[in-house]
N, C-alpha and C. Protein backbone atom coordinates (compact mmCIF):
# COMPACT_ATOMS: atom_id res chain seq x y z
N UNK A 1 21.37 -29.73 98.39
CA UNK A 1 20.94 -28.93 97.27
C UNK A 1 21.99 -28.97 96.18
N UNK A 2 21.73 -28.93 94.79
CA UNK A 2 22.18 -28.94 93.74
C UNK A 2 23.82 -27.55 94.39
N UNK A 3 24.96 -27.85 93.41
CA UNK A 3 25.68 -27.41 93.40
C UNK A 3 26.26 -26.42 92.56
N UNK A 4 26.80 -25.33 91.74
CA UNK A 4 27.29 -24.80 90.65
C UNK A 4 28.90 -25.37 90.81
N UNK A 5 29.42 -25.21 89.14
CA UNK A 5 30.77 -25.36 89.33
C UNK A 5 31.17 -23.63 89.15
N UNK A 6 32.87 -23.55 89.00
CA UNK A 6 33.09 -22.27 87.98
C UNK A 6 32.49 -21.48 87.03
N UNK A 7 32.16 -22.09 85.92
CA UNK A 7 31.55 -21.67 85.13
C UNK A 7 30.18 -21.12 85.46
N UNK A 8 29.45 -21.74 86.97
CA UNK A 8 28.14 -21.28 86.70
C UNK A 8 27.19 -22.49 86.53
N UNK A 9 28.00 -23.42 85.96
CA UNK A 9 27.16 -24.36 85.28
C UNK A 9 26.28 -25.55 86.67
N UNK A 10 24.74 -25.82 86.56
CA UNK A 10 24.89 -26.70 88.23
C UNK A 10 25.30 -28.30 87.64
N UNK A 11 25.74 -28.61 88.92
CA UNK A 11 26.23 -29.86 88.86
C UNK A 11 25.68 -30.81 89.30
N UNK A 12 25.23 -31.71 89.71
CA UNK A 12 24.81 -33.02 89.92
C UNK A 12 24.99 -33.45 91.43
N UNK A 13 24.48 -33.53 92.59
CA UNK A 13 24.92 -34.09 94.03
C UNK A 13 24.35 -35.38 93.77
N UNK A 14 25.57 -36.37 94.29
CA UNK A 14 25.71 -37.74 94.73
C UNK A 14 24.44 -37.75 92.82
N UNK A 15 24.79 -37.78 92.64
CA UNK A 15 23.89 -38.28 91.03
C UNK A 15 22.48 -38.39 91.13
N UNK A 16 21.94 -37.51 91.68
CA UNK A 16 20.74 -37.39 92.18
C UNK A 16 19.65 -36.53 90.60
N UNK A 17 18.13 -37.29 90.16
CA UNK A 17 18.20 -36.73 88.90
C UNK A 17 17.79 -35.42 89.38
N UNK A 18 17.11 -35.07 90.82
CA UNK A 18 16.39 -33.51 91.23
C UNK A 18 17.44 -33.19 92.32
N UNK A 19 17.26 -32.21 92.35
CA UNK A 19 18.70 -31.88 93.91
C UNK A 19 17.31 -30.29 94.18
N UNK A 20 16.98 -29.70 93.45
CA UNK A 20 16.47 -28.01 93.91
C UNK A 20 14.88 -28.12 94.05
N UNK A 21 14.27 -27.23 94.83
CA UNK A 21 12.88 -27.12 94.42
C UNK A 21 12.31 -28.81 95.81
N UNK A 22 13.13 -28.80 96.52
CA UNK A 22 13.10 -30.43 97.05
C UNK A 22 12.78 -30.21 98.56
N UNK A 23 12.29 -30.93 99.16
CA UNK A 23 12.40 -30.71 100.69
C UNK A 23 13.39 -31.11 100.98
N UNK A 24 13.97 -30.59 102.20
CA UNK A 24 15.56 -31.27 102.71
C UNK A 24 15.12 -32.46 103.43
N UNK A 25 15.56 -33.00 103.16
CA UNK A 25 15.35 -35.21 103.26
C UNK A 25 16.76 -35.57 103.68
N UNK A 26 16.58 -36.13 104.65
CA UNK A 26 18.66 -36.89 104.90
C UNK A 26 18.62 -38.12 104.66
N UNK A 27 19.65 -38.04 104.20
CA UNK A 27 19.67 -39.27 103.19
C UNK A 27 20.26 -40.47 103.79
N UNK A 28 20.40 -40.36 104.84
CA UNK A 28 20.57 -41.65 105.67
C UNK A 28 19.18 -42.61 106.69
N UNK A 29 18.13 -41.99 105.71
CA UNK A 29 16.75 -42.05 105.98
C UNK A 29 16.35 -42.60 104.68
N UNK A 30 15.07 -44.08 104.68
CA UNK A 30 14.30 -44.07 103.63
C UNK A 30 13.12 -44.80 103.68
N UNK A 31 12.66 -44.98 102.61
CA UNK A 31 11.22 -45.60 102.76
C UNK A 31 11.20 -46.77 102.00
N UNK A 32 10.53 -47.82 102.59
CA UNK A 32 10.85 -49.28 102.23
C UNK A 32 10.26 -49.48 101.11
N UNK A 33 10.05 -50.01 100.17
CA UNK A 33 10.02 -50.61 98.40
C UNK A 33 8.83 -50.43 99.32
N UNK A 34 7.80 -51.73 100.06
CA UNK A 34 5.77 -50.96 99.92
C UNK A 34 5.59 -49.86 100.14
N UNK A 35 6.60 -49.20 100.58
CA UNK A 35 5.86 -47.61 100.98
C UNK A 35 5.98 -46.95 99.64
N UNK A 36 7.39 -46.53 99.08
CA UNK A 36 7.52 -46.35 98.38
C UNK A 36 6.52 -46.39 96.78
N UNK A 37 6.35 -48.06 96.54
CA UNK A 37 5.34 -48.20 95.11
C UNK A 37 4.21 -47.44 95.98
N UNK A 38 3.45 -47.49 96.93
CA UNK A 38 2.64 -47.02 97.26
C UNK A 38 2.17 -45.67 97.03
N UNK A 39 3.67 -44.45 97.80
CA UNK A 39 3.07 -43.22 97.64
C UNK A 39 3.39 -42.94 96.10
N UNK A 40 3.85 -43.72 95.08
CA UNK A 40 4.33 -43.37 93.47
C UNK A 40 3.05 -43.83 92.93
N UNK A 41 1.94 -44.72 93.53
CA UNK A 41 0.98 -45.13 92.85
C UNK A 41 0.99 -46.72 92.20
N UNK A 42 2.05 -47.19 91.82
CA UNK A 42 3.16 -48.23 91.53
C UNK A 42 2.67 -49.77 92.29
N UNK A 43 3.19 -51.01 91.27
CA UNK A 43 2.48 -51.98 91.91
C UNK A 43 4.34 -52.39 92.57
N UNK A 44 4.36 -53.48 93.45
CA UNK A 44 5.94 -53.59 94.37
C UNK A 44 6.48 -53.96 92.78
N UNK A 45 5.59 -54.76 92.19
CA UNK A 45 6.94 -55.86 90.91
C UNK A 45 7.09 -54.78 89.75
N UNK A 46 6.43 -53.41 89.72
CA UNK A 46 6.89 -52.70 88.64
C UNK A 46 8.25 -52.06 89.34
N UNK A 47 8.31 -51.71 90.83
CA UNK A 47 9.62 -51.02 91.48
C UNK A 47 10.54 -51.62 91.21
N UNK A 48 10.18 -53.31 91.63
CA UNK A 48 11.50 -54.34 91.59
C UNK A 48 11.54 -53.76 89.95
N UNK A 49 11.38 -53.80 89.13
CA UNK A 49 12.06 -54.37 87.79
C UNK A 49 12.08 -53.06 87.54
N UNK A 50 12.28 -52.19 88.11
CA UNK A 50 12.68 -50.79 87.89
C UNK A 50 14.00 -50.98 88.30
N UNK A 51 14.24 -51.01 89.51
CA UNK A 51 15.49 -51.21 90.35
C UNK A 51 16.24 -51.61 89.53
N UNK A 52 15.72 -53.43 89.31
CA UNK A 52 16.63 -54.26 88.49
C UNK A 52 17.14 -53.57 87.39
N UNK A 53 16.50 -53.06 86.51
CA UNK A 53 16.60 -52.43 84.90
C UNK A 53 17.17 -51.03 85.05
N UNK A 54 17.20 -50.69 86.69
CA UNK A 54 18.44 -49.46 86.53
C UNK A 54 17.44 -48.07 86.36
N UNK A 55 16.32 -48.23 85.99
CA UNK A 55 14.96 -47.23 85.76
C UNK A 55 15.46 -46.12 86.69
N UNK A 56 14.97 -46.72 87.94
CA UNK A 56 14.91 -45.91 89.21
C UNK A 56 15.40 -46.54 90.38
N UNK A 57 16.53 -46.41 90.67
CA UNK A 57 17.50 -47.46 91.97
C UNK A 57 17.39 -46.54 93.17
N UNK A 58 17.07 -47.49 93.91
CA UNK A 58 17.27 -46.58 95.06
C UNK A 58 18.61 -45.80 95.82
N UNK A 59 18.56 -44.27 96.22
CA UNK A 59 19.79 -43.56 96.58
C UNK A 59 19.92 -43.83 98.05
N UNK A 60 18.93 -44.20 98.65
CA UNK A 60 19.72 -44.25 100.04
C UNK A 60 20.19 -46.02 100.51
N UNK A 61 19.57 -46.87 99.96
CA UNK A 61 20.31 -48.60 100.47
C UNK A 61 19.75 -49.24 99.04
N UNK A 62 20.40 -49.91 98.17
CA UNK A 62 19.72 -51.03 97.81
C UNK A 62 19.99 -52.25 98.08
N UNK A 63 19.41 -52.92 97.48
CA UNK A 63 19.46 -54.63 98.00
C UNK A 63 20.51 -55.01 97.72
N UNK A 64 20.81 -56.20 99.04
CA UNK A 64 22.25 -56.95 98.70
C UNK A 64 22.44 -58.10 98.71
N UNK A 65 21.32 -59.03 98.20
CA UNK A 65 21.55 -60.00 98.59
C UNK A 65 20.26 -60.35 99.14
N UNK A 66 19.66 -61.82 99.84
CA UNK A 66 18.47 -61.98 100.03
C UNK A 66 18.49 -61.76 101.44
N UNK A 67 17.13 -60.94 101.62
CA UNK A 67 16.72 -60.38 103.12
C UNK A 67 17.28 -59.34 103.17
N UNK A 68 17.99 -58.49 102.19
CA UNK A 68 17.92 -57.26 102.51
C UNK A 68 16.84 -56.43 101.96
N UNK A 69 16.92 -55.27 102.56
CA UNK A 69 15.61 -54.24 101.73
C UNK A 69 16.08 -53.11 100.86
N UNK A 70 15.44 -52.76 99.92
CA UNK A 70 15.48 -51.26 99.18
C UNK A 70 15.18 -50.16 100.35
N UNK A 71 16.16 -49.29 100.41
CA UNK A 71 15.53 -48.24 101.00
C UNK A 71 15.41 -46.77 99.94
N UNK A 72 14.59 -46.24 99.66
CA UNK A 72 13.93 -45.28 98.66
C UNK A 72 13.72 -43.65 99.36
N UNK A 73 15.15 -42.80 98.53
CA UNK A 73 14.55 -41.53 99.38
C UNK A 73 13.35 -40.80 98.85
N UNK A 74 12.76 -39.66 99.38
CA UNK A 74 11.84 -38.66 98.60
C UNK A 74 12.50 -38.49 97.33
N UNK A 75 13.71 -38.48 96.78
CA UNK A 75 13.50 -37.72 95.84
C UNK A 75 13.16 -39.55 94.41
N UNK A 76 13.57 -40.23 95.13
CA UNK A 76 13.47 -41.54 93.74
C UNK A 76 12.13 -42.03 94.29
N UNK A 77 11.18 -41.38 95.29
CA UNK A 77 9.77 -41.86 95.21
C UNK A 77 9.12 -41.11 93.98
N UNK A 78 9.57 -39.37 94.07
CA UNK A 78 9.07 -38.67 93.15
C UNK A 78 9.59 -38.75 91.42
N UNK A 79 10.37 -39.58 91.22
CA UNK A 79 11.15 -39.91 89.78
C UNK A 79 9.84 -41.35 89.48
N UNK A 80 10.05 -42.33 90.62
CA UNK A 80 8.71 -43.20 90.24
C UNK A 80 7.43 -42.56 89.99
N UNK A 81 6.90 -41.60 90.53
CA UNK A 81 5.58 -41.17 90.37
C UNK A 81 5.98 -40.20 88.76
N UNK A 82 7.03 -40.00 88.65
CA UNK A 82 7.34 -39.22 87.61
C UNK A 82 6.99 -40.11 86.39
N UNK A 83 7.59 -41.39 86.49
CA UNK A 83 7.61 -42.40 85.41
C UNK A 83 6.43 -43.09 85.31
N UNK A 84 5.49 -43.27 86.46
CA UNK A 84 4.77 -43.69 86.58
C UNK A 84 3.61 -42.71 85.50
N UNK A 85 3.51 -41.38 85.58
CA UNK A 85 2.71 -40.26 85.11
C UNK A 85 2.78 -40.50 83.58
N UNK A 86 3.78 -40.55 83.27
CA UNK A 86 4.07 -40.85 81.59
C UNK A 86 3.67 -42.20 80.97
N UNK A 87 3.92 -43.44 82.07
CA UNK A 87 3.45 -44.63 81.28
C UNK A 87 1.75 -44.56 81.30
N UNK A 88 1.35 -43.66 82.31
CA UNK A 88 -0.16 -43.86 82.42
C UNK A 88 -0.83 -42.85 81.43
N UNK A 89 0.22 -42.15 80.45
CA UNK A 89 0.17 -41.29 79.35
C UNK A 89 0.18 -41.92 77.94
N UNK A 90 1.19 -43.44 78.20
CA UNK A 90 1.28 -43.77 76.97
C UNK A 90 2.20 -43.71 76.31
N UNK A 91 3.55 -43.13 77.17
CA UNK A 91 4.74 -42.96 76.79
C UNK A 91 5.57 -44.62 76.54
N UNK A 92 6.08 -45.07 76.17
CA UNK A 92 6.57 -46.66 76.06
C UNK A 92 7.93 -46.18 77.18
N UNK A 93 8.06 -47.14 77.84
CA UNK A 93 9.19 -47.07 78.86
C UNK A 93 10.55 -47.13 78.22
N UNK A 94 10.36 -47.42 77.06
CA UNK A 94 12.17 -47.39 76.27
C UNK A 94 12.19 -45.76 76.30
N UNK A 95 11.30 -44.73 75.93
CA UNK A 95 11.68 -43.49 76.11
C UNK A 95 11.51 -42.55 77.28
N UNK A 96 10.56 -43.43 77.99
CA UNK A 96 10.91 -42.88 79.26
C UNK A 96 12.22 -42.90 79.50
N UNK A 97 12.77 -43.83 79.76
CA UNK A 97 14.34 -44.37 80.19
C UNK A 97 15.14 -43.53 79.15
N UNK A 98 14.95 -43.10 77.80
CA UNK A 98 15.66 -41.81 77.41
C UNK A 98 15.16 -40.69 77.78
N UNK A 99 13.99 -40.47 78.57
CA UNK A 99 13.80 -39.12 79.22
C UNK A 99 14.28 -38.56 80.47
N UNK A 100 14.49 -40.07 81.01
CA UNK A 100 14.72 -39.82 83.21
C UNK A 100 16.71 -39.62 82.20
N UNK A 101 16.99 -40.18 81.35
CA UNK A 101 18.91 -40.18 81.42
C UNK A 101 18.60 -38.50 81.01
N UNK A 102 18.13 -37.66 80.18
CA UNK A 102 17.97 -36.70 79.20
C UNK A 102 18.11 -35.46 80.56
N UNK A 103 16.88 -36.26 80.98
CA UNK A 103 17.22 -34.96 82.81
C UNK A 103 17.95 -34.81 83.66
N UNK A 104 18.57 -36.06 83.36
CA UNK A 104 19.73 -36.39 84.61
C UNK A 104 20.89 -35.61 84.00
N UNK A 105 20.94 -35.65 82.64
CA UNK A 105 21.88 -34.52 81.97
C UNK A 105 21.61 -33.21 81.64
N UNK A 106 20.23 -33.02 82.09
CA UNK A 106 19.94 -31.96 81.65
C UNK A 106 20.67 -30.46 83.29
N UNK A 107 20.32 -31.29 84.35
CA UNK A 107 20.91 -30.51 85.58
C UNK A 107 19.74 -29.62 86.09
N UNK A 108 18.40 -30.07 86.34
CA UNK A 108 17.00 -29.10 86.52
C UNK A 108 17.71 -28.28 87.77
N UNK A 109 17.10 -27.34 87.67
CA UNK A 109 17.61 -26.38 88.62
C UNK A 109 16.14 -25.81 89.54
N UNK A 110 15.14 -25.82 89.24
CA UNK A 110 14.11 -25.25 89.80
C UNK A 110 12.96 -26.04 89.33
N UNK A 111 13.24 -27.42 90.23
CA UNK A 111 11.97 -28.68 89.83
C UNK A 111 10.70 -28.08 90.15
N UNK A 112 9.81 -27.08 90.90
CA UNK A 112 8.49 -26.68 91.01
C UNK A 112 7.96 -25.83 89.96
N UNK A 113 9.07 -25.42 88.91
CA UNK A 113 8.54 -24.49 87.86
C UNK A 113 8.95 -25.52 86.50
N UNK A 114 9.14 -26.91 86.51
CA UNK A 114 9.31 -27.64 85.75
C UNK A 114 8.00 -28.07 85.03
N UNK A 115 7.61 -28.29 84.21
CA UNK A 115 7.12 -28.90 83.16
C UNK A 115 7.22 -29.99 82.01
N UNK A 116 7.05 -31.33 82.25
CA UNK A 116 7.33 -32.40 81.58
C UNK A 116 6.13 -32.44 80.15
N UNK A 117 6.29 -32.32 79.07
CA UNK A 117 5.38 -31.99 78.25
C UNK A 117 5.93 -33.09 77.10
N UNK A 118 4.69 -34.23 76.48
CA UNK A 118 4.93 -34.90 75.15
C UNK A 118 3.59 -34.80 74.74
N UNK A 119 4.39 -35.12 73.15
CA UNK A 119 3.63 -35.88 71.90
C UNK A 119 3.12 -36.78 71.46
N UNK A 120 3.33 -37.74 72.59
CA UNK A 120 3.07 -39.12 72.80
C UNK A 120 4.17 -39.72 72.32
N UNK A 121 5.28 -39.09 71.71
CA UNK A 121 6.19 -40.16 71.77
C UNK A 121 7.64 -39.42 71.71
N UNK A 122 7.83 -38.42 72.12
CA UNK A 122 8.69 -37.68 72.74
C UNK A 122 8.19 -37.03 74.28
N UNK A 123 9.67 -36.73 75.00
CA UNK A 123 9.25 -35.96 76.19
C UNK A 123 9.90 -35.20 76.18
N UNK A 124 9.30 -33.96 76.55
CA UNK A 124 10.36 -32.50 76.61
C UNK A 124 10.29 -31.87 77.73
N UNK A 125 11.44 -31.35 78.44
CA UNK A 125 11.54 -30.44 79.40
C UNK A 125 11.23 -29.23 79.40
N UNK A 126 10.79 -28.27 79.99
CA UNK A 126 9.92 -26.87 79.77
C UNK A 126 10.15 -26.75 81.41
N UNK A 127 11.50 -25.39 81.28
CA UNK A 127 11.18 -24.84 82.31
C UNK A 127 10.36 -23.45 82.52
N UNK A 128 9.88 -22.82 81.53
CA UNK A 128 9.02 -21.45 81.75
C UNK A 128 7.38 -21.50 80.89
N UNK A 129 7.28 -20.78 81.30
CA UNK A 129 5.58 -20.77 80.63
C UNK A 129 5.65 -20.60 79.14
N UNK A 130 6.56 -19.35 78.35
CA UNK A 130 7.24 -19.95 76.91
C UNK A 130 7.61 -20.53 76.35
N UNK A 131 8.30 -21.46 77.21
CA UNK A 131 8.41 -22.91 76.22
C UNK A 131 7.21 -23.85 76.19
N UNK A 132 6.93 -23.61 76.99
CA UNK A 132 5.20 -24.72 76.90
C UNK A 132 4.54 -24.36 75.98
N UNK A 133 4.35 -22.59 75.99
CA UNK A 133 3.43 -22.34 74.59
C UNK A 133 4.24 -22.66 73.47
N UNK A 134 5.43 -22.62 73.37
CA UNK A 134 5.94 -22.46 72.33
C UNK A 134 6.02 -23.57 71.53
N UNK A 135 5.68 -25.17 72.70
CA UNK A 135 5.62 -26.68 72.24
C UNK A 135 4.38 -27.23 71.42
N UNK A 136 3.41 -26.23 72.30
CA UNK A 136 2.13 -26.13 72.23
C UNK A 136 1.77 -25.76 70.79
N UNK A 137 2.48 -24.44 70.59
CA UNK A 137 2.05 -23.59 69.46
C UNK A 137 2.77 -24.87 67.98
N UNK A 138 3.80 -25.22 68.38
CA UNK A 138 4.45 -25.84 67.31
C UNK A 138 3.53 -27.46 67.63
N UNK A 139 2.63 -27.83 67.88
CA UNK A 139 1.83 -28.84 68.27
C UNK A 139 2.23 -29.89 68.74
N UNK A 140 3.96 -30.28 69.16
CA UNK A 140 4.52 -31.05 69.91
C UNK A 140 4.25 -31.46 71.36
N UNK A 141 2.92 -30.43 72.01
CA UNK A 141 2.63 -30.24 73.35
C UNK A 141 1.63 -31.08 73.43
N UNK A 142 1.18 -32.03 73.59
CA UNK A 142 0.12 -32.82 73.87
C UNK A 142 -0.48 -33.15 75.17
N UNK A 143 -0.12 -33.32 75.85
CA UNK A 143 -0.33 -33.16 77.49
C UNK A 143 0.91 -33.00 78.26
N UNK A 144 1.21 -32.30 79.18
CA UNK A 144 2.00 -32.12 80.23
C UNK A 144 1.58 -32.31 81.68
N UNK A 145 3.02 -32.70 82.55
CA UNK A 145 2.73 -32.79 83.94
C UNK A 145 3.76 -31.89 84.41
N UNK A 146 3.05 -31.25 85.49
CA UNK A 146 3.44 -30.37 86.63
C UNK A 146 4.01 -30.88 87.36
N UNK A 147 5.26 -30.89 87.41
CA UNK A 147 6.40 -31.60 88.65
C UNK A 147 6.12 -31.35 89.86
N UNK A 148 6.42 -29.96 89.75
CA UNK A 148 5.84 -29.20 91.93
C UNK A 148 4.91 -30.03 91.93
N UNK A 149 3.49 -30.02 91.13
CA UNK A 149 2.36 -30.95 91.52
C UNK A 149 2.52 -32.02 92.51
N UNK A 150 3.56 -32.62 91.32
CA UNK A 150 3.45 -34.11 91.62
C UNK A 150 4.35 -34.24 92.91
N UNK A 151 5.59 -33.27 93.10
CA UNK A 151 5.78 -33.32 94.28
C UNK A 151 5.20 -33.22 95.57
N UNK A 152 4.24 -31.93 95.35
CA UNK A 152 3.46 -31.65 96.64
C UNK A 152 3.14 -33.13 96.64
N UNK A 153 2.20 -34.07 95.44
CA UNK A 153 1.45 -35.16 95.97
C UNK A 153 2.66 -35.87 96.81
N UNK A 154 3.40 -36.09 96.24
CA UNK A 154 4.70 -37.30 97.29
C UNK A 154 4.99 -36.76 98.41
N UNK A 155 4.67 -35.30 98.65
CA UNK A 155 4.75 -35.28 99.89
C UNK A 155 3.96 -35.80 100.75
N UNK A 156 2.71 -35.25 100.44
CA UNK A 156 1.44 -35.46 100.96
C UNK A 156 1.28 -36.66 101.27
N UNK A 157 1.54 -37.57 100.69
CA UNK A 157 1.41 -38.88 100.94
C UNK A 157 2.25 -39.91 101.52
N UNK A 158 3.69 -38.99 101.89
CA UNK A 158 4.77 -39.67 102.81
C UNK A 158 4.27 -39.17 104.32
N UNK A 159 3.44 -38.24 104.33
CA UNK A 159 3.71 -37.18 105.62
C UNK A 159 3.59 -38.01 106.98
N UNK A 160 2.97 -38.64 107.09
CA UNK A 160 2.51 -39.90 108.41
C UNK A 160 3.54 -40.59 107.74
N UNK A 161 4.46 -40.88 107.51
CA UNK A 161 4.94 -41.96 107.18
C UNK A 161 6.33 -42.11 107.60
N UNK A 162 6.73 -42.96 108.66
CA UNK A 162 7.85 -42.69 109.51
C UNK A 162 9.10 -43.14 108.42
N UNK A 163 10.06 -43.17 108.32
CA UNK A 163 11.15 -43.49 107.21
C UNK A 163 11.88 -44.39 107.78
N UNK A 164 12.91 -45.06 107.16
CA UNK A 164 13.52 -45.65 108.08
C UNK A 164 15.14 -45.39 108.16
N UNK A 165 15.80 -45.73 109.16
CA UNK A 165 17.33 -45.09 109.11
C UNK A 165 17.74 -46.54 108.24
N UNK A 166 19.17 -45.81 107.72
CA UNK A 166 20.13 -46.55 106.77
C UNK A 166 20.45 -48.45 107.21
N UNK A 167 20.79 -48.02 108.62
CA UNK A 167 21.63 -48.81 109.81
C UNK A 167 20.67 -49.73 110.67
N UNK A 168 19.04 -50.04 109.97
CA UNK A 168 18.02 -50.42 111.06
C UNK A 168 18.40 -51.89 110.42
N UNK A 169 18.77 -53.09 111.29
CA UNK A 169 18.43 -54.03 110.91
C UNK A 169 17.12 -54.79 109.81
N UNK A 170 17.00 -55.38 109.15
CA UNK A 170 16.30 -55.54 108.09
C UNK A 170 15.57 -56.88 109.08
N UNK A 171 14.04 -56.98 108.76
CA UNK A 171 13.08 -57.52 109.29
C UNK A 171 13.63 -59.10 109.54
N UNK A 172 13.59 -59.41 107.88
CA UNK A 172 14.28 -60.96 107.75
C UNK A 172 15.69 -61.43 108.16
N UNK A 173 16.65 -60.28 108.51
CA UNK A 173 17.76 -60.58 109.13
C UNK A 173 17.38 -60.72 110.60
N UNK A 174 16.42 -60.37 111.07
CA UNK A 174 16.49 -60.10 112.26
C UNK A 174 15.48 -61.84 113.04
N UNK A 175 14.65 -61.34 111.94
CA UNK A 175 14.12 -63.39 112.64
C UNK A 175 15.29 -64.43 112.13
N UNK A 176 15.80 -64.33 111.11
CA UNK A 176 17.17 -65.10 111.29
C UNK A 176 17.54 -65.68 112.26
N UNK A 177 18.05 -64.30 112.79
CA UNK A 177 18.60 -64.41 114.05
C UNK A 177 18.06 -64.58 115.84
N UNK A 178 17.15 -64.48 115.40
CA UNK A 178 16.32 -65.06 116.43
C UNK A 178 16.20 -66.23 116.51
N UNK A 179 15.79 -67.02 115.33
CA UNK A 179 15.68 -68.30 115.42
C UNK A 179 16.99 -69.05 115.65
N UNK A 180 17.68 -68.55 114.78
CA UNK A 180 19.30 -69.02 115.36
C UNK A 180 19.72 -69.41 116.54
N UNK A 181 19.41 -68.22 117.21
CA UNK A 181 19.43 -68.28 118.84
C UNK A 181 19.08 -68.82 119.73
C-alpha cells in the first residue's frame, strides 16, 4: 500500500502509478503478456509496443532477451485497461502518455473514488463528485471513466486465472533445454 512521508504527503511504492484502493497482489506473482492484453481488452502487439515505448512496463519481470516472458501484475493490467479506455475514447496516445506520467505524479490515494474525465483532448483527474461537476459545469467534462469500475472489471476477469511466480522457468527456456539434452 501507498506510503506517507513527514509531511503527510503519499509517496510512491516501488514506482507503482496505483498503490491504494488495490487488492493485495504479491508481487513476486504475474500474468503472462496473453493473459494480460486479454483481461485489458488489448491486442498482444499493442502490449509489446507499450512495453517497448515505456507506456506500461511490466512491475513484476520484464523481458530479457529472447525466450524470456513479460510478467504483468494486477495493478499494470489495470493501467492497460486504463489506457486502453481513453484510446477507445479518442484520446491520441501522445496524451495519454502525458496523462499515465501526470498520475504517476499526481500520488492517487483512493483509486475506487477516482474519476478520469476529458475533453477529448485533455485528461483530468477528479477525485470527488465536485470536481466532476465542476469540469462538467465549466464544459471540459466530456465523458469520464470510473476507475473502481474498471478495476472491479480486472478483477473479474483475472479471477480463474492462475498467475505465475517470478522464478518459474520460461516455456522456451525450458524446451531449449530439453532438446539440448
Amino acid at each position: 500500500m501507498g506510503a506517507d512521508d513527514e509531511s503527510g504527503e503519499p509517496q510512491f511504492v516501488d514506482d507503482l502509478l496505483f498503490t491504494d484502493g488495490l487488492p493485495l497482489m504479491d508481487d513476486e506473482v504475474g500474468y503472462r503478456g496473453a493473459v494480460a492484453a486479454k483481461a485489458a481488452g488489448i491486442t498482444y502487439r499493442q502490449l509489446d509496443y507499450w512495453a517497448r515505448t515505456e507506456l506500461v512496463e511490466p512491475t513484476v519481470r520484464g523481458a530479457k532477451g529472447s525466450g524470456s516472458q513479460r510478467l504483468y501484475g494486477f495493478r499494470d493490467i489495470l493501467v492497460l485497461k486504463l489506457v486502453k479506455r481513453l484510446l477507445d475514447t479518442g484520446i491520441s496516445l501522445q496524451q495519454i502518455r502525458v496523462a499515465v506520467e501526470q498520475l504517476r505524479a499526481a500520488g492517487i490515494r483512493d483509486l475506487t473514488g477516482t474519476t478520469l474525465m476529458s475533453d477529448g483532448a485533455s485528461v483530468y483527474l477528479c477525485t470527488s463528485n465536485d470536481e466532476v461537476i465542476d469540469l462538467v459545469s465549466r464544459g471540459q467534462g466530456v465523458f469520464g471513466i470510473a476507475v473502481g469500475k474498471v478495476l472491479h472489471e480486472v478483477e473479474t476477469s483475472l479471477i480463474d486465472i492462475e498467475p505465475q511466480m517470478v522464478d518459474a522457468v520460461d516455456e522456451l527456456a525450458a524446451r531449449r533445454a530439453k532438446r539440448s539434452a
